[in-house]
PDB file of N, CA and C in Angstrom:
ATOM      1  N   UNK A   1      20.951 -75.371  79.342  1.00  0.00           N
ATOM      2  CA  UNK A   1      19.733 -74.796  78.823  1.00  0.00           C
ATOM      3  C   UNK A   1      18.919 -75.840  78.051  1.00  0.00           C
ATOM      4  N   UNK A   2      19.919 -76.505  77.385  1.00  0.00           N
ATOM      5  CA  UNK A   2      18.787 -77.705  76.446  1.00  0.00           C
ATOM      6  C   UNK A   2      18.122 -78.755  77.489  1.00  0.00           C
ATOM      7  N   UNK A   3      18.186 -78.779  79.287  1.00  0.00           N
ATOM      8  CA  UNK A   3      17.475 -79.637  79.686  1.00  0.00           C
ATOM      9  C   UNK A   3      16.207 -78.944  80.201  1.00  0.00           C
ATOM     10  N   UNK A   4      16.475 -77.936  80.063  1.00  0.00           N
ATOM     11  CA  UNK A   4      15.398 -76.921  80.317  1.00  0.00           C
ATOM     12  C   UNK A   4      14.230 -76.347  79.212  1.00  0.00           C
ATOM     13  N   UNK A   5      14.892 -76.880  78.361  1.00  0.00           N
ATOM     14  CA  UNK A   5      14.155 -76.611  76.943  1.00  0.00           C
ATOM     15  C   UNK A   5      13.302 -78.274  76.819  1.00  0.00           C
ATOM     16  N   UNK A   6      13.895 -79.431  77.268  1.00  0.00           N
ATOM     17  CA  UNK A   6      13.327 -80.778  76.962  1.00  0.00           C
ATOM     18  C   UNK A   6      11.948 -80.735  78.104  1.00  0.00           C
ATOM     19  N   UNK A   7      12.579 -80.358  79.416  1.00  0.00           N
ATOM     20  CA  UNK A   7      11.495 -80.289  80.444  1.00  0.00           C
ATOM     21  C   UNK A   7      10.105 -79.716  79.948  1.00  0.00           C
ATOM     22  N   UNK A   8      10.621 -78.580  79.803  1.00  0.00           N
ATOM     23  CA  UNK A   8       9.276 -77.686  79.068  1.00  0.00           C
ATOM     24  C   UNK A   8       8.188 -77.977  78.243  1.00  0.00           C
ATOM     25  N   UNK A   9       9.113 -79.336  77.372  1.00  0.00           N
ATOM     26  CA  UNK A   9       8.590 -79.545  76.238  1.00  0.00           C
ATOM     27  C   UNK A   9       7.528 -80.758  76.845  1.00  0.00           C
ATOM     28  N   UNK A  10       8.406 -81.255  77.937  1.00  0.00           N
ATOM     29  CA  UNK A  10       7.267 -82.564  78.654  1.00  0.00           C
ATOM     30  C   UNK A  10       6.297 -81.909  79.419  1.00  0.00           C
ATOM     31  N   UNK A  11       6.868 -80.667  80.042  1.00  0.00           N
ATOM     32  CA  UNK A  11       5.582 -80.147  80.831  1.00  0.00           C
ATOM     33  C   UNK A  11       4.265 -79.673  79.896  1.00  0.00           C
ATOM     34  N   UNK A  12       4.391 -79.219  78.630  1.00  0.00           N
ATOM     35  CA  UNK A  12       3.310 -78.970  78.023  1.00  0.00           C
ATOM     36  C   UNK A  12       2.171 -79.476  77.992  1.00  0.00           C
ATOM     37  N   UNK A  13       2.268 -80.947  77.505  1.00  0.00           N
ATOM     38  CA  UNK A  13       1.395 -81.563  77.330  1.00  0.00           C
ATOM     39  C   UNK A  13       0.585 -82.119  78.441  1.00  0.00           C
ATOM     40  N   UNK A  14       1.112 -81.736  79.730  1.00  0.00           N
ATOM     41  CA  UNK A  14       0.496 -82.063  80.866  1.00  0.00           C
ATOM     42  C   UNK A  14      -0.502 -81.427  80.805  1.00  0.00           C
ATOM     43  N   UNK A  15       0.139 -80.153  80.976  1.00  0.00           N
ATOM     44  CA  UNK A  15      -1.014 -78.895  81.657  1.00  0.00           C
ATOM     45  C   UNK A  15      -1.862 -78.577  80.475  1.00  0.00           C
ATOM     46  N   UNK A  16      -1.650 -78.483  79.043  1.00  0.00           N
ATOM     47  CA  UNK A  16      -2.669 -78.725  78.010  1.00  0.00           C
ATOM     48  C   UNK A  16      -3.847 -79.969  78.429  1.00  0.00           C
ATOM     49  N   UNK A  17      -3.136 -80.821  78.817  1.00  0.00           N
ATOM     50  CA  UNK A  17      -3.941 -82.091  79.259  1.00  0.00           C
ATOM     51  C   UNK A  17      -4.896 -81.484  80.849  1.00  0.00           C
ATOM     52  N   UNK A  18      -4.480 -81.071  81.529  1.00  0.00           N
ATOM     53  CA  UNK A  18      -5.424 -79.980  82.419  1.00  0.00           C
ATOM     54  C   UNK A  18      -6.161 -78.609  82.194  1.00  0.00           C
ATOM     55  N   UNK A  19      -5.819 -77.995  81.431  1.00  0.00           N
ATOM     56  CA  UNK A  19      -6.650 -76.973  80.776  1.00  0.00           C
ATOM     57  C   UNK A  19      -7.381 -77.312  80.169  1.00  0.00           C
ATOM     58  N   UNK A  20      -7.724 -78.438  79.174  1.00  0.00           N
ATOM     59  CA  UNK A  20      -9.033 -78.372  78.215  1.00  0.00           C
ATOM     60  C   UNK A  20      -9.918 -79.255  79.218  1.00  0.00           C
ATOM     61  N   UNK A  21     -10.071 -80.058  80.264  1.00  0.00           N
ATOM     62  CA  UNK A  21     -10.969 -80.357  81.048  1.00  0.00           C
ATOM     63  C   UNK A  21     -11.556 -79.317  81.625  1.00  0.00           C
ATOM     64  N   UNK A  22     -10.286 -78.367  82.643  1.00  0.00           N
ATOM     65  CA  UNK A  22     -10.704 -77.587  83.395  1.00  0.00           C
ATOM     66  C   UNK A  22     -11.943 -76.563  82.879  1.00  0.00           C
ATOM     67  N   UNK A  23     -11.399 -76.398  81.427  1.00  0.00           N
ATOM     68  CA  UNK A  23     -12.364 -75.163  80.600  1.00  0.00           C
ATOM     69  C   UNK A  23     -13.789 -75.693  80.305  1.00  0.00           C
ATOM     70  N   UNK A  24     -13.065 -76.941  80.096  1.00  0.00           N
ATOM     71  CA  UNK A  24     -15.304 -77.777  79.969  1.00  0.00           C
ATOM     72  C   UNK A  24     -15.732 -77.703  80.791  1.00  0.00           C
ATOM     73  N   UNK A  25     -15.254 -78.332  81.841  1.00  0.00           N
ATOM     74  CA  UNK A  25     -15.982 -77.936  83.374  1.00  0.00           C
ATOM     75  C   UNK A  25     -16.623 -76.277  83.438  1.00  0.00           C
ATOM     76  N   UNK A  26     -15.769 -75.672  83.436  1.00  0.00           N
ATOM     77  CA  UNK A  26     -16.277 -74.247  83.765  1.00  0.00           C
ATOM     78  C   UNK A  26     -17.117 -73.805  82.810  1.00  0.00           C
ATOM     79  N   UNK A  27     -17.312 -74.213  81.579  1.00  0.00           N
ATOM     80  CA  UNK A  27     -18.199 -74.177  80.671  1.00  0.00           C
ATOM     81  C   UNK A  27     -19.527 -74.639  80.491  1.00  0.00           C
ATOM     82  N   UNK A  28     -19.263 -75.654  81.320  1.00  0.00           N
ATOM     83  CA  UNK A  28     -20.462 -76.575  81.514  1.00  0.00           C
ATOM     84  C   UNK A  28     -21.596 -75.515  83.027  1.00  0.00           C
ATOM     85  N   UNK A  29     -20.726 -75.668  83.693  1.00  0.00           N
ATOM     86  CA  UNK A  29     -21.551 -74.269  84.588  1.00  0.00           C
ATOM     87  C   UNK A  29     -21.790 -75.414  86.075  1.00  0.00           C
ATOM     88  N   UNK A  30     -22.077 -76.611  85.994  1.00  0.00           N
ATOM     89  CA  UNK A  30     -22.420 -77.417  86.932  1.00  0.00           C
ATOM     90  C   UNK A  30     -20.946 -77.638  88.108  1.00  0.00           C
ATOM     91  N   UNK A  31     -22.091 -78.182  89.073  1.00  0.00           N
ATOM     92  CA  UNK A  31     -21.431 -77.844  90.547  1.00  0.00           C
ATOM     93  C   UNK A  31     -21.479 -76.725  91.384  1.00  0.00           C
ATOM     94  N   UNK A  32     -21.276 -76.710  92.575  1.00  0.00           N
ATOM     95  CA  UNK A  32     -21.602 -75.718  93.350  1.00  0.00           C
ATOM     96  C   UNK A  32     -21.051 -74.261  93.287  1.00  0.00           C
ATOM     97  N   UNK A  33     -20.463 -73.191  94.208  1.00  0.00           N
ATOM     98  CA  UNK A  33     -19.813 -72.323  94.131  1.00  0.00           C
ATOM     99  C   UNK A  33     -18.651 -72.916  94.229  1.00  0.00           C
ATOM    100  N   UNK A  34     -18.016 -73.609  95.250  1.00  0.00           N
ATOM    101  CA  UNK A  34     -16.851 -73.705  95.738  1.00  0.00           C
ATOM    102  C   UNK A  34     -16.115 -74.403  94.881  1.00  0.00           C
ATOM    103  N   UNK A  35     -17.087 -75.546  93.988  1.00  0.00           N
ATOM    104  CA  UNK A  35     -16.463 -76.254  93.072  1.00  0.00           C
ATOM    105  C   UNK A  35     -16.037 -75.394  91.881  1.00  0.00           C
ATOM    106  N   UNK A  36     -16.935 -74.684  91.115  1.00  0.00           N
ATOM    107  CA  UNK A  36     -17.026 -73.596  90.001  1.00  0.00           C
ATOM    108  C   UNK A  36     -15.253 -72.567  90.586  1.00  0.00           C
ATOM    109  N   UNK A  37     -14.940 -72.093  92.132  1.00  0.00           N
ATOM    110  CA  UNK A  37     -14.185 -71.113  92.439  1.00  0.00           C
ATOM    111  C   UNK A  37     -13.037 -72.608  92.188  1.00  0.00           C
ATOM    112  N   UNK A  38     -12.715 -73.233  92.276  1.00  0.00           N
ATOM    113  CA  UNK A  38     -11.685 -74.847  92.480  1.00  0.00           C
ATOM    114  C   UNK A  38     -11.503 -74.938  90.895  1.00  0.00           C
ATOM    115  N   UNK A  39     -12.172 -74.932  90.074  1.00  0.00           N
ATOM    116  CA  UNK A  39     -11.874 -75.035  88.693  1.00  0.00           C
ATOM    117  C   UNK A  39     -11.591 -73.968  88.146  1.00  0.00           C
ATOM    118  N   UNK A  40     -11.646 -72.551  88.391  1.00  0.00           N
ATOM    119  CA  UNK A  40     -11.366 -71.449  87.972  1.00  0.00           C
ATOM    120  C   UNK A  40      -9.834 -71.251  87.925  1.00  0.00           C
ATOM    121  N   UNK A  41      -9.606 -71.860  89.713  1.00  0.00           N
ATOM    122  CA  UNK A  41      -8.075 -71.486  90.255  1.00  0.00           C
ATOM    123  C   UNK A  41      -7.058 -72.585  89.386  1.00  0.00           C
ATOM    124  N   UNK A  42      -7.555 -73.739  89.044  1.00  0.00           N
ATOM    125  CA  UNK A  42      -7.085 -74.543  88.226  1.00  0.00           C
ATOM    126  C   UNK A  42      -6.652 -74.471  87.219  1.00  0.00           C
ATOM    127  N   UNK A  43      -7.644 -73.651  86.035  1.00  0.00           N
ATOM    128  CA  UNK A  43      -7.572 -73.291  85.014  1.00  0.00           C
ATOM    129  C   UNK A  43      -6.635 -71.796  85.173  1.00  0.00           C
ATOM    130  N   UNK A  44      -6.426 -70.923  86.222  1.00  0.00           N
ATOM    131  CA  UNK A  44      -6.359 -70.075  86.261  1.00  0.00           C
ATOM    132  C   UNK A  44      -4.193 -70.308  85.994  1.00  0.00           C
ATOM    133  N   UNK A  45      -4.283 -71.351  87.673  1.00  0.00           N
ATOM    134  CA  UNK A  45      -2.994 -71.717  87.149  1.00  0.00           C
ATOM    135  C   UNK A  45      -2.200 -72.387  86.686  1.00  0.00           C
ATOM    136  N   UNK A  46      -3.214 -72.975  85.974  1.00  0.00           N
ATOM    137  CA  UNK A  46      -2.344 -73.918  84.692  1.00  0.00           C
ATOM    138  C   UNK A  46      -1.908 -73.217  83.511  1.00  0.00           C
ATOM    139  N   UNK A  47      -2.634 -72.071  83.074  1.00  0.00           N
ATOM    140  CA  UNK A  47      -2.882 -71.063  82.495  1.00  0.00           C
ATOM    141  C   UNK A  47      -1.485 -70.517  82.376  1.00  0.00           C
ATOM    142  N   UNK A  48      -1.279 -70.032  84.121  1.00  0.00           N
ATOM    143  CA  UNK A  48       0.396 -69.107  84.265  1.00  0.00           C
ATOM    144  C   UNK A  48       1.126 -69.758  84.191  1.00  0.00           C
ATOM    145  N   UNK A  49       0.833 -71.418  84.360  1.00  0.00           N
ATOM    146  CA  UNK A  49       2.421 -72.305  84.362  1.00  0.00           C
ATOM    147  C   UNK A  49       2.619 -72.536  82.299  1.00  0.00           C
ATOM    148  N   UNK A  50       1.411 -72.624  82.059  1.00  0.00           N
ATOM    149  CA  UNK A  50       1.682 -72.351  80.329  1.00  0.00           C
ATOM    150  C   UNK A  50       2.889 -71.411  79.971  1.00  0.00           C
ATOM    151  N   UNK A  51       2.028 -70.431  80.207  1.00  0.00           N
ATOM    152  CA  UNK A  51       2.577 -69.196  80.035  1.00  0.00           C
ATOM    153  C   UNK A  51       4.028 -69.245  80.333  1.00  0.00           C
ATOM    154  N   UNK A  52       4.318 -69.471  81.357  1.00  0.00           N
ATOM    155  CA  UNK A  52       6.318 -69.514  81.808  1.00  0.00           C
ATOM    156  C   UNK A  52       6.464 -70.550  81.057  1.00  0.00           C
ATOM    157  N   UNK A  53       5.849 -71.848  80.629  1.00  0.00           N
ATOM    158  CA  UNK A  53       6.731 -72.593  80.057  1.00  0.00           C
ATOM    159  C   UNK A  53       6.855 -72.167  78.632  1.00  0.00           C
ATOM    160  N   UNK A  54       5.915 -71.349  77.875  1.00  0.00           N
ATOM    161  CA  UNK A  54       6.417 -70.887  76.400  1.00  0.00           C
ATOM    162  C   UNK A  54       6.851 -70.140  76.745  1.00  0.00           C
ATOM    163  N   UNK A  55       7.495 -69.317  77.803  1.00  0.00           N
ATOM    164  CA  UNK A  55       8.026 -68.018  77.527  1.00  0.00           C
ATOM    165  C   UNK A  55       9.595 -68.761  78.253  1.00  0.00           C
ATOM    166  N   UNK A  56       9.510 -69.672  78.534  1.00  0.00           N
ATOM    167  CA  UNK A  56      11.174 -70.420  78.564  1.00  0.00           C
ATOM    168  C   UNK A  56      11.657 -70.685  77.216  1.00  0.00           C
ATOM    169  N   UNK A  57      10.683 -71.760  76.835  1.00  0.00           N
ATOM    170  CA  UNK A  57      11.074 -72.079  74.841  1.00  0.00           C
ATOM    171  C   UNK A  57      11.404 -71.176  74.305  1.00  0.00           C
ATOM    172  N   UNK A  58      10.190 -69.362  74.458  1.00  0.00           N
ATOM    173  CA  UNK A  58      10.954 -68.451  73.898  1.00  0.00           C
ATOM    174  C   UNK A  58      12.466 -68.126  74.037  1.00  0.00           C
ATOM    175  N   UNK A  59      12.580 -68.185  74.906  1.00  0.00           N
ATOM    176  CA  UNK A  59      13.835 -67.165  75.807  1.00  0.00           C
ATOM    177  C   UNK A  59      14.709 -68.563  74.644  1.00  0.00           C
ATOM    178  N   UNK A  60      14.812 -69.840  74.880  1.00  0.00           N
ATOM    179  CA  UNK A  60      15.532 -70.692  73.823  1.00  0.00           C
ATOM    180  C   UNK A  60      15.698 -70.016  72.369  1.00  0.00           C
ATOM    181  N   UNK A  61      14.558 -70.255  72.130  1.00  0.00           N
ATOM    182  CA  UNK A  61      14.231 -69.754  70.331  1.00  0.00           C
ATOM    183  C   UNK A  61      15.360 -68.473  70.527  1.00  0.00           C
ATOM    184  N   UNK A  62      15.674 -67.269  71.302  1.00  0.00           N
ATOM    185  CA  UNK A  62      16.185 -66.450  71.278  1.00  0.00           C
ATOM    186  C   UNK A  62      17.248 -66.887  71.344  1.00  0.00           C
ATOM    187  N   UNK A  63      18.052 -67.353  72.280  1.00  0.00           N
ATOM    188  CA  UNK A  63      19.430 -67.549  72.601  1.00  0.00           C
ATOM    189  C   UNK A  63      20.247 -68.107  71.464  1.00  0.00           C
ATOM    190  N   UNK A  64      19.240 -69.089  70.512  1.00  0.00           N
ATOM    191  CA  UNK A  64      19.833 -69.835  69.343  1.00  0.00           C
ATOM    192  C   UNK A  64      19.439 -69.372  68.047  1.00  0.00           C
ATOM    193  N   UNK A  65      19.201 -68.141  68.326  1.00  0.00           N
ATOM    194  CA  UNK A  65      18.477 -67.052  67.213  1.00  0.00           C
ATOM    195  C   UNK A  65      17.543 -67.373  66.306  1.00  0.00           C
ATOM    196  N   UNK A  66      16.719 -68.166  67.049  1.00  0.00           N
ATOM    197  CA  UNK A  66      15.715 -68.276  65.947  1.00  0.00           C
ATOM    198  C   UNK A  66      14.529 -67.810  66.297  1.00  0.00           C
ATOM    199  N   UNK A  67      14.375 -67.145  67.181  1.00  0.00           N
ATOM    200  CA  UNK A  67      13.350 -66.249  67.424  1.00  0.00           C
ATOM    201  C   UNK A  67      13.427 -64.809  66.648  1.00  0.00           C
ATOM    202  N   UNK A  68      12.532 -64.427  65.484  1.00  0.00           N
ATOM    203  CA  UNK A  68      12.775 -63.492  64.825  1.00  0.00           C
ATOM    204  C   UNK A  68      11.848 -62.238  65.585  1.00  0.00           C
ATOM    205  N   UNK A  69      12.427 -61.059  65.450  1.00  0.00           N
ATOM    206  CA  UNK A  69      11.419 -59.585  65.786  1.00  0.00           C
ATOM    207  C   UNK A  69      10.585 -59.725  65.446  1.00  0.00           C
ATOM    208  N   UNK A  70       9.305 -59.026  65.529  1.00  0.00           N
ATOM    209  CA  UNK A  70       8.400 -58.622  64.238  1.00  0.00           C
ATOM    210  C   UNK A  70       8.910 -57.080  65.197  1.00  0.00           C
ATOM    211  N   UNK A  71       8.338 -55.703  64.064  1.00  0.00           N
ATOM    212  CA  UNK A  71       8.919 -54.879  63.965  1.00  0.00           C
ATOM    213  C   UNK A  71       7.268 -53.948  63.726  1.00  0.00           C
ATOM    214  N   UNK A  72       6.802 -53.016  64.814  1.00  0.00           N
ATOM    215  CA  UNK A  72       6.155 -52.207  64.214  1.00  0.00           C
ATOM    216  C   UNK A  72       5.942 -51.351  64.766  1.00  0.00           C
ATOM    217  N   UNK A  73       4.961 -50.268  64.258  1.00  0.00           N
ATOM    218  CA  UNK A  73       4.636 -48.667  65.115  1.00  0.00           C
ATOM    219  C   UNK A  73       3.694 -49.353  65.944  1.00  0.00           C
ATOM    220  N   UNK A  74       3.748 -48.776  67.039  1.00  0.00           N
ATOM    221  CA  UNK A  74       2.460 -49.055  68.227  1.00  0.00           C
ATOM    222  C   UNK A  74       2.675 -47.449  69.218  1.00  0.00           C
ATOM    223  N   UNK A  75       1.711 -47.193  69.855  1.00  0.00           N
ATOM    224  CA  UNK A  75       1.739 -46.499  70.886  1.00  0.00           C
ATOM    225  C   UNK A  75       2.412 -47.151  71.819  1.00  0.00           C
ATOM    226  N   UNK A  76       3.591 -46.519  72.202  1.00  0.00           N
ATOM    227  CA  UNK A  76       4.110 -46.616  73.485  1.00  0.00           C
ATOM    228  C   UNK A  76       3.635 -47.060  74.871  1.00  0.00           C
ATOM    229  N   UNK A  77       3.031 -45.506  74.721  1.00  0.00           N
ATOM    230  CA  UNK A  77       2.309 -45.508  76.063  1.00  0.00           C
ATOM    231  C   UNK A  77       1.123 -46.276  76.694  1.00  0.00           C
ATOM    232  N   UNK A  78       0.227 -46.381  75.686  1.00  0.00           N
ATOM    233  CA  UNK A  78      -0.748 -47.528  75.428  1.00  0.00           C
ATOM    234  C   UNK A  78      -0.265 -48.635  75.979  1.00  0.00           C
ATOM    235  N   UNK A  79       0.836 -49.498  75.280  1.00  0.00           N
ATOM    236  CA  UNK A  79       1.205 -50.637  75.555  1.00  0.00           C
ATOM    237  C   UNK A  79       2.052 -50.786  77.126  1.00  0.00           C
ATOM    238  N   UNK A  80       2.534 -49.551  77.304  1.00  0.00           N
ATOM    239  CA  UNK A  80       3.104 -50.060  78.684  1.00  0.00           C
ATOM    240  C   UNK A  80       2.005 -49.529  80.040  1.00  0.00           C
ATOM    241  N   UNK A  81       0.802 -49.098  79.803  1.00  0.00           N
ATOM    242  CA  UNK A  81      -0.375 -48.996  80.467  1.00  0.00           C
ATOM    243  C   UNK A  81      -1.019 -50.394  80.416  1.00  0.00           C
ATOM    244  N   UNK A  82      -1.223 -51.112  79.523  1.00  0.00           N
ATOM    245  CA  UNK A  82      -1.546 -52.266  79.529  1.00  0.00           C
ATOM    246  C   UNK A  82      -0.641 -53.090  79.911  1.00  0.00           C
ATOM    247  N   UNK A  83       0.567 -53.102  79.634  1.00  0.00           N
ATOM    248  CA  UNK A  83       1.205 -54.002  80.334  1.00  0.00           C
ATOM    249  C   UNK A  83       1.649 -54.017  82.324  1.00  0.00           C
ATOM    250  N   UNK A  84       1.103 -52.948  83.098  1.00  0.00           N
ATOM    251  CA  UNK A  84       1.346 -52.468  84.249  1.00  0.00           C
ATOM    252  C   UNK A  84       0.424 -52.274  84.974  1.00  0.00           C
ATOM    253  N   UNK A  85      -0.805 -52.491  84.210  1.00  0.00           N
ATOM    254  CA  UNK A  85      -1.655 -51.462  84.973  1.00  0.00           C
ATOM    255  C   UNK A  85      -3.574 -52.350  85.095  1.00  0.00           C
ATOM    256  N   UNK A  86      -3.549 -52.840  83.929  1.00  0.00           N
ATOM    257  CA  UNK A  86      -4.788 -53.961  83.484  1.00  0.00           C
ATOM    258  C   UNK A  86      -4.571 -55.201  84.278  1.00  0.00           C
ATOM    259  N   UNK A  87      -5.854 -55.614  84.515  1.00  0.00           N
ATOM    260  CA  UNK A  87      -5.827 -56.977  85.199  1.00  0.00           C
ATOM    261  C   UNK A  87      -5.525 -57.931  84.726  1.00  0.00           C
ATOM    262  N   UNK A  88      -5.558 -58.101  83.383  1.00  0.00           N
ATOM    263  CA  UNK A  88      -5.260 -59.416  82.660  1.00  0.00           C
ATOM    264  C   UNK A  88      -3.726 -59.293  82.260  1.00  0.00           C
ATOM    265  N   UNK A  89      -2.662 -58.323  82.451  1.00  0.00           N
ATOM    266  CA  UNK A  89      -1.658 -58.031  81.735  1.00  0.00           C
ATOM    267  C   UNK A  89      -0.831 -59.269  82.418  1.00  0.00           C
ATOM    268  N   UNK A  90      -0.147 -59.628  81.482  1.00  0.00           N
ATOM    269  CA  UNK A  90       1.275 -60.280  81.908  1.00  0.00           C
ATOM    270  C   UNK A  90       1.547 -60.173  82.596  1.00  0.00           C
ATOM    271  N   UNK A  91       2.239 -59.050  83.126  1.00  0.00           N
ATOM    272  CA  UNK A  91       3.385 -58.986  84.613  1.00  0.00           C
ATOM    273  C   UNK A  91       2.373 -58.805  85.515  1.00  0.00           C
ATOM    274  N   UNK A  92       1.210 -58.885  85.209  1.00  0.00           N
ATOM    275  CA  UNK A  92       0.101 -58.587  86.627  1.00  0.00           C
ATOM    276  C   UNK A  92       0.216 -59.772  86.998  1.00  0.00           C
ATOM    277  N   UNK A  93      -0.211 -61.229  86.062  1.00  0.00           N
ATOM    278  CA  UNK A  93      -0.218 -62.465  86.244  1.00  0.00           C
ATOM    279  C   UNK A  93       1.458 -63.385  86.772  1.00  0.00           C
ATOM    280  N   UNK A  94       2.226 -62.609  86.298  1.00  0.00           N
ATOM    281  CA  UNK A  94       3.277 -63.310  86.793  1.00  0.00           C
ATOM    282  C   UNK A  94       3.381 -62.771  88.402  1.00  0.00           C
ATOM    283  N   UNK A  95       3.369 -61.238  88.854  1.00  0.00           N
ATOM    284  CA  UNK A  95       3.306 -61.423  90.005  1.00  0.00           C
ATOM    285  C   UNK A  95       2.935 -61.623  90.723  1.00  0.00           C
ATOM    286  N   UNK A  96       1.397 -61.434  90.555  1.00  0.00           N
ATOM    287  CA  UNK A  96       0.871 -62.653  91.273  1.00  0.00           C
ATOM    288  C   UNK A  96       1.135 -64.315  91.809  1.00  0.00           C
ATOM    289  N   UNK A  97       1.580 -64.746  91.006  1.00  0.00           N
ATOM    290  CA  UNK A  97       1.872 -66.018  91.006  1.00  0.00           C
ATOM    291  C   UNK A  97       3.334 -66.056  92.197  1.00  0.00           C
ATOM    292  N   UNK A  98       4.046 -65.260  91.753  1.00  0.00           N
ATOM    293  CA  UNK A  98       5.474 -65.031  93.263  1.00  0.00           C
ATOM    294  C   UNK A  98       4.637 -64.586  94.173  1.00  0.00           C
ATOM    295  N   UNK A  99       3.614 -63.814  94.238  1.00  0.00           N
ATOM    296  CA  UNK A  99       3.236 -63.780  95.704  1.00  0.00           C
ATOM    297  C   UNK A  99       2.428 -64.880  96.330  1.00  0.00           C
ATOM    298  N   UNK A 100       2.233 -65.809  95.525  1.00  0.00           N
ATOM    299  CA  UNK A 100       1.234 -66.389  95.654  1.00  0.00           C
ATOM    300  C   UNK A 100       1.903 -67.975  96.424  1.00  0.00           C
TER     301      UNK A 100
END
């Protein structure tokens, strides 16, 4: 697990190093359609490879208990509608990415 935790830690700074271009670009607005749809998908999945790589570190932080709870009331149902069902949710984005 700890080479999986070092990897992670090198992959970060990559794709940080590709996300803040990608986001100027798309910010900036210039270039055509196809270019604008090419930087989206870029940003889009550098974005999800983020995402799995802190949610590996997490899964670490856990195993060696130093990932603490936080602890509170929320709607249930709310949250697992958003998590299943919204376009931007998590598991929408991860499965995508296996089908992809």
């Amino acid at each position: 697990m700890a080479f999986f935790t070092n990897i992670s830690h090198e992959l970060r700074t990559p794709i940080s190093l590709i996300l803040g271009p990608a986001k100027q670009l798309i910010e900036e607005g210039k270039g055509n359609d196809f270019q604008k749809s090419r930087m989206n998908l870029i940003l889009q999945n550098s974005s999800r490879l983020l995402y799995l790589v802190n949610q590996l570190l997490d899964f670490r932080k856990a195993q060696m208990g130093e990932l603490q709870l936080k602890v509170s009331k929320t709607d249930i149902f709310y949250t697992i509608h958003e998590t299943l069902f919204t376009p931007s949710s998590p598991l929408l984005r991860i499965s995508k990415l296996i089908l992809i």
